[in-house]
PDB file of N, CA and C in Angstrom:
ATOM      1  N   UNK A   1      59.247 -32.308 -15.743  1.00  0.00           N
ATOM      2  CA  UNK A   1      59.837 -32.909 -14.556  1.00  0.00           C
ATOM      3  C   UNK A   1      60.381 -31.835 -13.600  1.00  0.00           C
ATOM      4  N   UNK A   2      60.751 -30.510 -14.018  1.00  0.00           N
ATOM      5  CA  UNK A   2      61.436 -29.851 -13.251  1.00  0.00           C
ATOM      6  C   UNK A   2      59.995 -28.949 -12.677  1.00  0.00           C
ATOM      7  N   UNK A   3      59.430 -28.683 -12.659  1.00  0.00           N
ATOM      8  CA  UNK A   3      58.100 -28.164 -12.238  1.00  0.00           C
ATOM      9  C   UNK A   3      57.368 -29.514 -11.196  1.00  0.00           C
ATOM     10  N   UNK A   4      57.793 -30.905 -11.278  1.00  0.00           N
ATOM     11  CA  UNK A   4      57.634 -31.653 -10.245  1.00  0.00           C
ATOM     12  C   UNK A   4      58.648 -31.801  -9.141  1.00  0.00           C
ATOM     13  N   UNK A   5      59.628 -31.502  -9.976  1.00  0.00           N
ATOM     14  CA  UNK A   5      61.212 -31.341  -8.621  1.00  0.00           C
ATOM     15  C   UNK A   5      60.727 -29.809  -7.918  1.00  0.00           C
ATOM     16  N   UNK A   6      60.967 -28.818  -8.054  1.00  0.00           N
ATOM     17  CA  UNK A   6      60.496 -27.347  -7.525  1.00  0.00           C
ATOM     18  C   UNK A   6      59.181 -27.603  -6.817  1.00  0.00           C
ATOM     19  N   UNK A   7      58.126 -27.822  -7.007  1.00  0.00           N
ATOM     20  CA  UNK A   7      56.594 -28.129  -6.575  1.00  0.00           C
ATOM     21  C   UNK A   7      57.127 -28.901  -5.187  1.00  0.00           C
ATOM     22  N   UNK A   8      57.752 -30.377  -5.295  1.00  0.00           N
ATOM     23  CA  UNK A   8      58.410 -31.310  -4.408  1.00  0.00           C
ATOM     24  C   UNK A   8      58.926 -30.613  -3.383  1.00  0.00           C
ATOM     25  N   UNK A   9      60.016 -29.985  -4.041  1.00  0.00           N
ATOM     26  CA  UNK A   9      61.091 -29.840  -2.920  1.00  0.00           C
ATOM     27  C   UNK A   9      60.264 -28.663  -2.043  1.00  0.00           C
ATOM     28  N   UNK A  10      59.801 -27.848  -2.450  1.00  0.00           N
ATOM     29  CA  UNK A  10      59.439 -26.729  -1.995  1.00  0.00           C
ATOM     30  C   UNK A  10      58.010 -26.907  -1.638  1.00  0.00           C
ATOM     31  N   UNK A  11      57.597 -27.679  -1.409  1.00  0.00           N
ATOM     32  CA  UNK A  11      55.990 -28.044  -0.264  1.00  0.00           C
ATOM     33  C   UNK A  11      56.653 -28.189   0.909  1.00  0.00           C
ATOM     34  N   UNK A  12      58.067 -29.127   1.320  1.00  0.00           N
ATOM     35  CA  UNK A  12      57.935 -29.423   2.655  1.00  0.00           C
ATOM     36  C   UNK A  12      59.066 -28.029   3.246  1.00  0.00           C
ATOM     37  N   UNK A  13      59.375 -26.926   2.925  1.00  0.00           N
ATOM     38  CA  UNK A  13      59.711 -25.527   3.425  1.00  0.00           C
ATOM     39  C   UNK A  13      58.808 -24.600   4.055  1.00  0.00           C
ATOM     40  N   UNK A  14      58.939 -24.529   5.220  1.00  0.00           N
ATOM     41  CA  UNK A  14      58.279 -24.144   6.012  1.00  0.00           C
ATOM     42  C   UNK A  14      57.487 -22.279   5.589  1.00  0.00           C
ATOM     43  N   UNK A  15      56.603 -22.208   5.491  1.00  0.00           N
ATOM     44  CA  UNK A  15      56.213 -20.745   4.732  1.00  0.00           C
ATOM     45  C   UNK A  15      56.161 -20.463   3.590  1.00  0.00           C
ATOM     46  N   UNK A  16      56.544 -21.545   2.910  1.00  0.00           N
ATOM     47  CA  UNK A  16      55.963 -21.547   1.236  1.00  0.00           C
ATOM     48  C   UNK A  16      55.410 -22.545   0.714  1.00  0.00           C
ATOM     49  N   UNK A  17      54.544 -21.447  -0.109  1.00  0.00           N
ATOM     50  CA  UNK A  17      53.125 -22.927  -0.802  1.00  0.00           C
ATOM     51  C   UNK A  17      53.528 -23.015  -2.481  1.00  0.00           C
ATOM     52  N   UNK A  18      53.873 -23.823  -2.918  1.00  0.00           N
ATOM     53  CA  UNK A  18      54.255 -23.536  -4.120  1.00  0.00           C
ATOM     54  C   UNK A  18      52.910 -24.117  -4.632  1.00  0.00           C
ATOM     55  N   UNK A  19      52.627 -23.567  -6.386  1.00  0.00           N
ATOM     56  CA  UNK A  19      51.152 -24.547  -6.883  1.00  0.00           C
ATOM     57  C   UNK A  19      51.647 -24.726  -8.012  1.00  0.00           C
ATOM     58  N   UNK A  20      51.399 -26.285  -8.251  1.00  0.00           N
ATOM     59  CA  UNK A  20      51.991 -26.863  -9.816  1.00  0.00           C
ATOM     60  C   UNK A  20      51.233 -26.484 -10.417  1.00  0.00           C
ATOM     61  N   UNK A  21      52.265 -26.341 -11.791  1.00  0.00           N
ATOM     62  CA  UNK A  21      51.535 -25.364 -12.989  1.00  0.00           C
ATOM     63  C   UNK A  21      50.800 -26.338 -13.577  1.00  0.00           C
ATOM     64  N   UNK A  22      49.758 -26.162 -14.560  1.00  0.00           N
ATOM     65  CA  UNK A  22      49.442 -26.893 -15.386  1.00  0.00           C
ATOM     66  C   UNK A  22      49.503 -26.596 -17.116  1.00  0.00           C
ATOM     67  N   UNK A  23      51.097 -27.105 -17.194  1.00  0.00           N
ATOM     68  CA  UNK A  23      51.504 -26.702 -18.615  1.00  0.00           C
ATOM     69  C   UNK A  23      52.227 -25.470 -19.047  1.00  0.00           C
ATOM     70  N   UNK A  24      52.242 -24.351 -17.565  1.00  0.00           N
ATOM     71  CA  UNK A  24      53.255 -23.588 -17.534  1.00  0.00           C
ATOM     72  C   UNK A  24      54.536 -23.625 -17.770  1.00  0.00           C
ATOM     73  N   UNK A  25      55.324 -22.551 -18.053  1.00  0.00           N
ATOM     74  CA  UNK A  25      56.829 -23.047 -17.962  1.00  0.00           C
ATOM     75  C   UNK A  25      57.234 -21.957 -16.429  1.00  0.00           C
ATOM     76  N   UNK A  26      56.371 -21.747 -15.556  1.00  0.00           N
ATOM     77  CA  UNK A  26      56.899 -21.317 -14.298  1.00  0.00           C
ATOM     78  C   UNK A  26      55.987 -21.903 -13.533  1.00  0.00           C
ATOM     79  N   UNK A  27      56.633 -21.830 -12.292  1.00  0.00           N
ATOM     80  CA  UNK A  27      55.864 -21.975 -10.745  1.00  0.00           C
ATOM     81  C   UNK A  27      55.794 -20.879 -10.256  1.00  0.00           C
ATOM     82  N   UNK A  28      54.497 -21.125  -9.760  1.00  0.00           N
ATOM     83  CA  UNK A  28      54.586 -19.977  -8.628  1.00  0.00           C
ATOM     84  C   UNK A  28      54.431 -20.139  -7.178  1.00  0.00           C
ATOM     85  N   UNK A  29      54.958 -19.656  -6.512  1.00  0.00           N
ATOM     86  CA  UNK A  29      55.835 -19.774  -4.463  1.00  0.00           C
ATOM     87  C   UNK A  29      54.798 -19.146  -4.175  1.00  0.00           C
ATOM     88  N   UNK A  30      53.649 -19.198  -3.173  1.00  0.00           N
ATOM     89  CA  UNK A  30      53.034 -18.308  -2.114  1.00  0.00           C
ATOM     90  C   UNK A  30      54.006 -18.448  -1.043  1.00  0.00           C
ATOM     91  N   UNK A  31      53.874 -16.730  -0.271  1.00  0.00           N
ATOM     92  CA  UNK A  31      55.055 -16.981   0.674  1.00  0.00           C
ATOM     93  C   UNK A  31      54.221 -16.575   1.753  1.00  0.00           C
ATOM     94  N   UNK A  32      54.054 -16.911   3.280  1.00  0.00           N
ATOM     95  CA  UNK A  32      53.510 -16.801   4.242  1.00  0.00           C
ATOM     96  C   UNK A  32      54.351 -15.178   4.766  1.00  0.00           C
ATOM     97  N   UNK A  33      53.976 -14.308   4.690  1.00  0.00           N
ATOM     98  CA  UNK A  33      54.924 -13.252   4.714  1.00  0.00           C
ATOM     99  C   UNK A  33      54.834 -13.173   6.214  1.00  0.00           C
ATOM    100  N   UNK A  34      53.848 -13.474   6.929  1.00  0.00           N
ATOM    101  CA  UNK A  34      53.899 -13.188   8.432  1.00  0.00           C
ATOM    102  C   UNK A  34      54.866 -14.593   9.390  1.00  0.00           C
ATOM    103  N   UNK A  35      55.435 -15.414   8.197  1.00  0.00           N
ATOM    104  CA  UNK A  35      56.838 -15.947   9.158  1.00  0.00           C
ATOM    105  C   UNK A  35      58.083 -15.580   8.696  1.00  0.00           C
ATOM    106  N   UNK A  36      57.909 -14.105   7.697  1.00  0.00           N
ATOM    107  CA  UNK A  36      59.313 -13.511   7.009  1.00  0.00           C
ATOM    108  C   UNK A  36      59.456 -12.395   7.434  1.00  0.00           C
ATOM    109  N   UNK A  37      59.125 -12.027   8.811  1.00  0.00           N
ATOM    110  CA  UNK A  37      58.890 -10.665   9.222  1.00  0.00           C
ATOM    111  C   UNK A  37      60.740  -9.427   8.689  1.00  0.00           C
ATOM    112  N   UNK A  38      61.320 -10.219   8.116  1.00  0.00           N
ATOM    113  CA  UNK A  38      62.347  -9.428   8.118  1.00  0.00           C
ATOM    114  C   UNK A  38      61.978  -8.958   6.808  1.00  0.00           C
ATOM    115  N   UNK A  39      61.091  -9.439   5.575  1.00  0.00           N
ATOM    116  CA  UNK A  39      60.941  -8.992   4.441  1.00  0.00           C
ATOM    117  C   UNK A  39      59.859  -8.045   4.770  1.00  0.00           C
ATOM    118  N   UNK A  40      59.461  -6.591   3.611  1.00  0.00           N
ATOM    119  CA  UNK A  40      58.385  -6.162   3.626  1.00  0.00           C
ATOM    120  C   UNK A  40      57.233  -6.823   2.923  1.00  0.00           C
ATOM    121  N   UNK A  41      57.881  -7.383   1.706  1.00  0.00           N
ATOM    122  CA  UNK A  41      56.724  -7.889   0.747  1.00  0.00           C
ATOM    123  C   UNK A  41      57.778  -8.731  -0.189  1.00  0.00           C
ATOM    124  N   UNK A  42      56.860  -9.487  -1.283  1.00  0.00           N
ATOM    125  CA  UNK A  42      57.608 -10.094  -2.136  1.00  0.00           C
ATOM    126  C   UNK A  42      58.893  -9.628  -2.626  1.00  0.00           C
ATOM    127  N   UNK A  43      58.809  -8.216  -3.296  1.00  0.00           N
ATOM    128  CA  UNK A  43      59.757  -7.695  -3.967  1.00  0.00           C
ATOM    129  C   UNK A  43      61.039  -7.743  -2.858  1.00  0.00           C
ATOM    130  N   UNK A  44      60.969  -7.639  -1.663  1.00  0.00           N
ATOM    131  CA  UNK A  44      62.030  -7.512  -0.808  1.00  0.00           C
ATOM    132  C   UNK A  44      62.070  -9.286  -0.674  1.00  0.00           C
ATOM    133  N   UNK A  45      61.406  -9.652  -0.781  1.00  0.00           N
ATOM    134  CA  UNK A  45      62.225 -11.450  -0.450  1.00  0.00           C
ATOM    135  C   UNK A  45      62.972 -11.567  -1.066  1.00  0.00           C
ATOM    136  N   UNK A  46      62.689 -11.405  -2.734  1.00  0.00           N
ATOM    137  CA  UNK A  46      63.355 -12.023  -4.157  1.00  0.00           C
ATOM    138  C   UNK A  46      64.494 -11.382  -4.039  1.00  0.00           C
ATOM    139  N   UNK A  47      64.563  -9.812  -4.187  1.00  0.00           N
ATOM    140  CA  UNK A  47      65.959  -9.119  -3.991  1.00  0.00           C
ATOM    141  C   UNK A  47      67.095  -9.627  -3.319  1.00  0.00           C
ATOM    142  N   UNK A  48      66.785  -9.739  -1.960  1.00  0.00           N
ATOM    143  CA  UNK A  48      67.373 -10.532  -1.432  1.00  0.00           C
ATOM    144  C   UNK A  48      67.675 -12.206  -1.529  1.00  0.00           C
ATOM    145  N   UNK A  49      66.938 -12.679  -2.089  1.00  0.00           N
ATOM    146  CA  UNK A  49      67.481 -13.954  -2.203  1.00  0.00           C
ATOM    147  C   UNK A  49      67.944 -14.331  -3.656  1.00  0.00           C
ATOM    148  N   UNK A  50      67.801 -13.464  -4.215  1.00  0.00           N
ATOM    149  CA  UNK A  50      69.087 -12.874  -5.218  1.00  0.00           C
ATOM    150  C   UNK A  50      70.208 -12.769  -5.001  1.00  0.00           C
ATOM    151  N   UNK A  51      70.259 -11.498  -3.976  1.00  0.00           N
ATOM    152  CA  UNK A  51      71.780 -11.289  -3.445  1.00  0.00           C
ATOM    153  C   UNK A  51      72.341 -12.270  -2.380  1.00  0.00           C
ATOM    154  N   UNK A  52      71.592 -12.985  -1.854  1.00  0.00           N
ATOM    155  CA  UNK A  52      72.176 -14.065  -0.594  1.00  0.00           C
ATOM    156  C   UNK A  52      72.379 -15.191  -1.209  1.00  0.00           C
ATOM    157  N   UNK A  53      71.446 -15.580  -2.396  1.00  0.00           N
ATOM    158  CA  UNK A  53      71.795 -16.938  -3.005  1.00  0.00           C
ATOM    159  C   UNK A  53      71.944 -17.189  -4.348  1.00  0.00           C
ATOM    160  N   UNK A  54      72.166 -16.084  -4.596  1.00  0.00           N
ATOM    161  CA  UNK A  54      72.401 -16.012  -6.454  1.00  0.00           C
ATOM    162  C   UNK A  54      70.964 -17.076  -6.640  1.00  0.00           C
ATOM    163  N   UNK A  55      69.828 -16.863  -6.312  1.00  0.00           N
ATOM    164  CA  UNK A  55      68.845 -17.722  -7.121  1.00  0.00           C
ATOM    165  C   UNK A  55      67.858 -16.265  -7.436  1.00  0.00           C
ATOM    166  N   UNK A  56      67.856 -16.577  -8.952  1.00  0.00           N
ATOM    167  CA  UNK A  56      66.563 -15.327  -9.808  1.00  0.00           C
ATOM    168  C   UNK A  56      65.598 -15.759  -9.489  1.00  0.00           C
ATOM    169  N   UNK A  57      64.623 -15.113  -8.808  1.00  0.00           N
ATOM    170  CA  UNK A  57      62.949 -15.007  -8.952  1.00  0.00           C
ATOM    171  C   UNK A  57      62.251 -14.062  -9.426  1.00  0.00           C
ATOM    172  N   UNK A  58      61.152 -14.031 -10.131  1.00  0.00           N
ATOM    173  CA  UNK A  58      59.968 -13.049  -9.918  1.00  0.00           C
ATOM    174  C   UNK A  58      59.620 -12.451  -8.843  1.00  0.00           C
ATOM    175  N   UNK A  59      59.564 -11.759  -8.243  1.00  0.00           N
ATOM    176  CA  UNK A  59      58.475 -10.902  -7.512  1.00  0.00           C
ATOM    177  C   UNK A  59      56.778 -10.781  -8.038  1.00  0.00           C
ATOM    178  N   UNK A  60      56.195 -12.242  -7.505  1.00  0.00           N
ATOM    179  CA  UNK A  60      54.833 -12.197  -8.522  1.00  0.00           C
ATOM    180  C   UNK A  60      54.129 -10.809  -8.596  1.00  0.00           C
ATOM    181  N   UNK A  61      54.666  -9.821  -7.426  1.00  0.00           N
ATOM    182  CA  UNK A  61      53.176  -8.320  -7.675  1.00  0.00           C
ATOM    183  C   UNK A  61      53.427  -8.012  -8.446  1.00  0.00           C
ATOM    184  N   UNK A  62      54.468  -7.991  -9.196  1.00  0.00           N
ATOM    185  CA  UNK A  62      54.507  -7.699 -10.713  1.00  0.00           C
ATOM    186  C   UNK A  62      53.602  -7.777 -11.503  1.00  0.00           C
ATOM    187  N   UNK A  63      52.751  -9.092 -11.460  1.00  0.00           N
ATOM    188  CA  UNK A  63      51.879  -9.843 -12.236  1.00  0.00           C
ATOM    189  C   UNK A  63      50.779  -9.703 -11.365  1.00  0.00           C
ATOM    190  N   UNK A  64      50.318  -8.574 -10.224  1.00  0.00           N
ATOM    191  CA  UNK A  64      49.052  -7.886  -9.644  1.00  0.00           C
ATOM    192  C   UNK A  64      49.388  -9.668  -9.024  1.00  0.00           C
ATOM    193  N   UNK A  65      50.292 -10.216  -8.475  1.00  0.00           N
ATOM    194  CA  UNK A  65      49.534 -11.508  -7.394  1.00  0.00           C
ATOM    195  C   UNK A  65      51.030 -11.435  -6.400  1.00  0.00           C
ATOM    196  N   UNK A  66      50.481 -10.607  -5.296  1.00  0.00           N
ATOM    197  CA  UNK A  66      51.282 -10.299  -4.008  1.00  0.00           C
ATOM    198  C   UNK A  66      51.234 -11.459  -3.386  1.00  0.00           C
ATOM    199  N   UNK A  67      52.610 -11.602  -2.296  1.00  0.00           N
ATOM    200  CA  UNK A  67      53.440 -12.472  -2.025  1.00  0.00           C
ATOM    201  C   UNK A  67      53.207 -13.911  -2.046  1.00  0.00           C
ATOM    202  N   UNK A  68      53.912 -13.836  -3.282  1.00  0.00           N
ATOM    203  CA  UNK A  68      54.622 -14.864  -4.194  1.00  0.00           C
ATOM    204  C   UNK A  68      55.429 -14.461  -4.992  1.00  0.00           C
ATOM    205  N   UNK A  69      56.140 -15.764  -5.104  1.00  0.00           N
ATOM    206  CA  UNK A  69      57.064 -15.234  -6.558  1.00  0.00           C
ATOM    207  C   UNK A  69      57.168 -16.239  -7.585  1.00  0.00           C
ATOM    208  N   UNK A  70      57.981 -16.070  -8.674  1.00  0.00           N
ATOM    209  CA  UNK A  70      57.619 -16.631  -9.813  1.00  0.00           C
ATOM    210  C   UNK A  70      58.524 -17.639 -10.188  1.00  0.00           C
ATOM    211  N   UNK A  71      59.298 -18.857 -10.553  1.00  0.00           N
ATOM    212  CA  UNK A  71      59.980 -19.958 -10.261  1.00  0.00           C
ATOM    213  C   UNK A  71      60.445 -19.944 -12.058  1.00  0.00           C
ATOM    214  N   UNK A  72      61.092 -19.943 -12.937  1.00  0.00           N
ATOM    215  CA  UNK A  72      61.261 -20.347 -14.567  1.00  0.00           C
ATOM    216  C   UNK A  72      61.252 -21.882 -13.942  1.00  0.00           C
ATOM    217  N   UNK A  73      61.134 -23.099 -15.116  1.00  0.00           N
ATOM    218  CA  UNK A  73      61.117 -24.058 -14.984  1.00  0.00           C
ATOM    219  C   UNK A  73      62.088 -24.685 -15.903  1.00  0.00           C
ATOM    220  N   UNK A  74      62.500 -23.849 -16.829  1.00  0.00           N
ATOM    221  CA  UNK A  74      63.263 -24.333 -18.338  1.00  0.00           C
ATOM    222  C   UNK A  74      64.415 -24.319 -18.354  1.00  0.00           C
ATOM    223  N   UNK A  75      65.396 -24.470 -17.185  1.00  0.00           N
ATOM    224  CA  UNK A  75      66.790 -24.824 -16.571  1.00  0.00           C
ATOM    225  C   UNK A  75      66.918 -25.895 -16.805  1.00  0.00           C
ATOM    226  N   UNK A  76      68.416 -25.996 -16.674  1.00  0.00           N
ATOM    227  CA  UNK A  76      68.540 -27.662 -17.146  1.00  0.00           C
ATOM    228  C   UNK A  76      68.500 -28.228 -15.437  1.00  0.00           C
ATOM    229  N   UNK A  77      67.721 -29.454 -14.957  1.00  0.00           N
ATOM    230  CA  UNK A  77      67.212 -30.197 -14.339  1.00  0.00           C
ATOM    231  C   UNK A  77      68.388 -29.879 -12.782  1.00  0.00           C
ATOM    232  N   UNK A  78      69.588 -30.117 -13.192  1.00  0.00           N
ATOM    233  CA  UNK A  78      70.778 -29.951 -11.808  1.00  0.00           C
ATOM    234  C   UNK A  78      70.471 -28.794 -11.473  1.00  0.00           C
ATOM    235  N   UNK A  79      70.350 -27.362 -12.723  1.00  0.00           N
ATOM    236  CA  UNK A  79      70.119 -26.154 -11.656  1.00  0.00           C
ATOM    237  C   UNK A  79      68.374 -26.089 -10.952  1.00  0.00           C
ATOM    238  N   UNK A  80      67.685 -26.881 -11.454  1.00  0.00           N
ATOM    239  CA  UNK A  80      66.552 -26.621 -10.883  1.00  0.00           C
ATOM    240  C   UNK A  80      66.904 -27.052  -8.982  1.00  0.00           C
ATOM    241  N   UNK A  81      67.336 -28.304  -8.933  1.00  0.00           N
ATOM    242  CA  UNK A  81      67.486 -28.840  -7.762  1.00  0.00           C
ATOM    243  C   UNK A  81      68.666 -28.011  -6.847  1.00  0.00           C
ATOM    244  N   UNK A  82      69.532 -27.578  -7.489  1.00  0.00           N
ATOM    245  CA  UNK A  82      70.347 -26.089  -6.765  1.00  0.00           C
ATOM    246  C   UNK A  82      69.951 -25.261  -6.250  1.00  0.00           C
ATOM    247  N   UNK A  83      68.752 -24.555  -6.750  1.00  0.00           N
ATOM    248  CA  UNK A  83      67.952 -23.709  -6.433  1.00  0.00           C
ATOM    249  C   UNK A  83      66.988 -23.830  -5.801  1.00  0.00           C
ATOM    250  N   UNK A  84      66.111 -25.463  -5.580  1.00  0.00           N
ATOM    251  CA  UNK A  84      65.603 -25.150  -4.294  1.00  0.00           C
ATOM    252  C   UNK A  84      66.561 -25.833  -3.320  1.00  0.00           C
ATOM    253  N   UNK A  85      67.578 -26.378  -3.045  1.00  0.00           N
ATOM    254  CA  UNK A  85      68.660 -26.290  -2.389  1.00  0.00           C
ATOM    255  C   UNK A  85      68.353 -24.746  -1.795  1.00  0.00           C
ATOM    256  N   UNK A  86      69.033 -24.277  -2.172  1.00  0.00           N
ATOM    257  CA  UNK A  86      69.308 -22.066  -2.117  1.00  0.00           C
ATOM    258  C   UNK A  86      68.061 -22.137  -1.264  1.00  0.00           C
ATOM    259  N   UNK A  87      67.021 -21.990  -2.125  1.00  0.00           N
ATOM    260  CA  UNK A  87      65.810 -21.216  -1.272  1.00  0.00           C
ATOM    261  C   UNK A  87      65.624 -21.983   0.038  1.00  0.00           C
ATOM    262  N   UNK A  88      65.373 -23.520   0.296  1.00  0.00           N
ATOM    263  CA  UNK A  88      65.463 -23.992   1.152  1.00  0.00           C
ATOM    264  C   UNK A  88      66.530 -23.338   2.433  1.00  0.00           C
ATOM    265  N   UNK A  89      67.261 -22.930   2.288  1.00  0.00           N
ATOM    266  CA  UNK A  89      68.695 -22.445   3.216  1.00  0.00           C
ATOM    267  C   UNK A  89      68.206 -21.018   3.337  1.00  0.00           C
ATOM    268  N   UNK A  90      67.573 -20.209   2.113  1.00  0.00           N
ATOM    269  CA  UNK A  90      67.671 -19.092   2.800  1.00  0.00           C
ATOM    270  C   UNK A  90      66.167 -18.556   3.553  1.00  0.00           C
ATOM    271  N   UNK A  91      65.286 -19.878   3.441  1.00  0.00           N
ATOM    272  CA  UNK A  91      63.977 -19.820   3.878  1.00  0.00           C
ATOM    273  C   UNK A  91      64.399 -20.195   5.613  1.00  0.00           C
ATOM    274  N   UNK A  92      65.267 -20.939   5.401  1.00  0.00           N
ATOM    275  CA  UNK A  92      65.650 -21.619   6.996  1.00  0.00           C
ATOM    276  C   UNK A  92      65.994 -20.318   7.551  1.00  0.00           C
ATOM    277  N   UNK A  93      67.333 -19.796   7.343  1.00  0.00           N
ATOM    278  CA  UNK A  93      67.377 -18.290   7.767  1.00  0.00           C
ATOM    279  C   UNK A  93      66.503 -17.478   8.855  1.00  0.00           C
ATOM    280  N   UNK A  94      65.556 -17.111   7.771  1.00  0.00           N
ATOM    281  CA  UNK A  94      64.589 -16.209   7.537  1.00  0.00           C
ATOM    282  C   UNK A  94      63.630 -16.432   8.369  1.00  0.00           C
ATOM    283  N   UNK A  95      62.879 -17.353   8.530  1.00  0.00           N
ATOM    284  CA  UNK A  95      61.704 -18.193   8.700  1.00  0.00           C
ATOM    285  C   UNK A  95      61.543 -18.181  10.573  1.00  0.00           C
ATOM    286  N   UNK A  96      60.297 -17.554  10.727  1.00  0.00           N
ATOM    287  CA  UNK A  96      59.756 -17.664  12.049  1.00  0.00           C
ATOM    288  C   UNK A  96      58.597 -17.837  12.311  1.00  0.00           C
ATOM    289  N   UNK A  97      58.798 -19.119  13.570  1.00  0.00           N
ATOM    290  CA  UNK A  97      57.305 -19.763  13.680  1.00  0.00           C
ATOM    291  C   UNK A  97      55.998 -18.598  14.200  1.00  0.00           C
ATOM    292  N   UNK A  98      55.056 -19.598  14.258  1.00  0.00           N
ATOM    293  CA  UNK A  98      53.810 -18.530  14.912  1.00  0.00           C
ATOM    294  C   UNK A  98      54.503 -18.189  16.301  1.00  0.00           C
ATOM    295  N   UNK A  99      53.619 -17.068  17.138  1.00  0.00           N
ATOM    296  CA  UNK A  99      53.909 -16.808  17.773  1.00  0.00           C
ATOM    297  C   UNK A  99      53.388 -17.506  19.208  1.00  0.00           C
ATOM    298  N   UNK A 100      54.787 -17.845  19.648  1.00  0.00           N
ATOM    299  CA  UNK A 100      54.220 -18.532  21.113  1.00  0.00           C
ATOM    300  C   UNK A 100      53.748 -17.893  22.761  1.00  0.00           C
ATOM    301  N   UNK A 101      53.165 -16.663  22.249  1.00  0.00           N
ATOM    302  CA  UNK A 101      52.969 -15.609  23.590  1.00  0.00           C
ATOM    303  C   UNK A 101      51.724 -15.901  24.140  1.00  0.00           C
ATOM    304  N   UNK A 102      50.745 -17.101  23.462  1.00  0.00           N
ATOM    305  CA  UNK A 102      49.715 -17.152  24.436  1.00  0.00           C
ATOM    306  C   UNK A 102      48.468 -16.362  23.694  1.00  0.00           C
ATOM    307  N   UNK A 103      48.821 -15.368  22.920  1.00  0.00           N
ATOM    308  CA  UNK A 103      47.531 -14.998  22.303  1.00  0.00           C
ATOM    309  C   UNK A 103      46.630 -15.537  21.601  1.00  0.00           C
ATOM    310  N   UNK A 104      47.354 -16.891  20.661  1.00  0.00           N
ATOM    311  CA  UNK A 104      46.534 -17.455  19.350  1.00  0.00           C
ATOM    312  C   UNK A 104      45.650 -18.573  19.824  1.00  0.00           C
ATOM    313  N   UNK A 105      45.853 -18.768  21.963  1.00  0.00           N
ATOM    314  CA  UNK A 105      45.151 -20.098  22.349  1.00  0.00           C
ATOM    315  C   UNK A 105      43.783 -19.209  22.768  1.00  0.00           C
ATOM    316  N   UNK A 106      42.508 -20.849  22.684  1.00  0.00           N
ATOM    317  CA  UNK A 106      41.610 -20.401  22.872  1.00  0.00           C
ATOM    318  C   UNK A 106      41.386 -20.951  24.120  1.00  0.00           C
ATOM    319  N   UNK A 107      40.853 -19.951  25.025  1.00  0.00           N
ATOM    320  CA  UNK A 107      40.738 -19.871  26.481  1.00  0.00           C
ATOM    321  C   UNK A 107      39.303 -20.219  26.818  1.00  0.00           C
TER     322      UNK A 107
END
């Protein structure tokens, strides 16, 4: 159930793709790194949203699979929903749309 709460909550956050496990005891977050321009890469998201929200992640390049990170699932159920609480807030933060300068239209 907590791998359906995390999966849930964290589809409708703008710049992250989370993918339900099948039978895992983690998730894993794809993170759109080009609307986190303040991070360099995974390892700098997680760090930080460590230190901004006391929530632990993986840094998936760990595991050779760049930006993403890695979710435990085996919390008891209230901290799962705390934590994407956290990430939700510090994704809001963070998080910048495409860019509206006119380049990405087709003319």
């Amino acid at each position: 159930s907590n791998s359906e709460i995390c999966f849930n909550e964290l589809s409708s956050v703008p710049g992250l793709n989370p993918v339900m496990p099948s039978g895992a005891m983690y998730l894993m977050v794809g993170i759109e790194m080009d609307h986190f321009p303040d991070f360099k890469n995974d390892v700098d998201f997680t760090e930080r949203l460590v230190t901004e929200q006391s929530v632990f992640c993986l840094p998936a390049s760990a595991f050779e699979y760049p930006n993403f990170f890695r979710i435990v699932v085996t919390v008891p159920e209230v901290l799962m929903e705390e934590a994407c609480v956290r990430i939700r807030e510090f994704c809001q933060c963070y998080y910048r749309p495409p860019s509206c300068d006119g380049n990405d239209l087709d003319q």
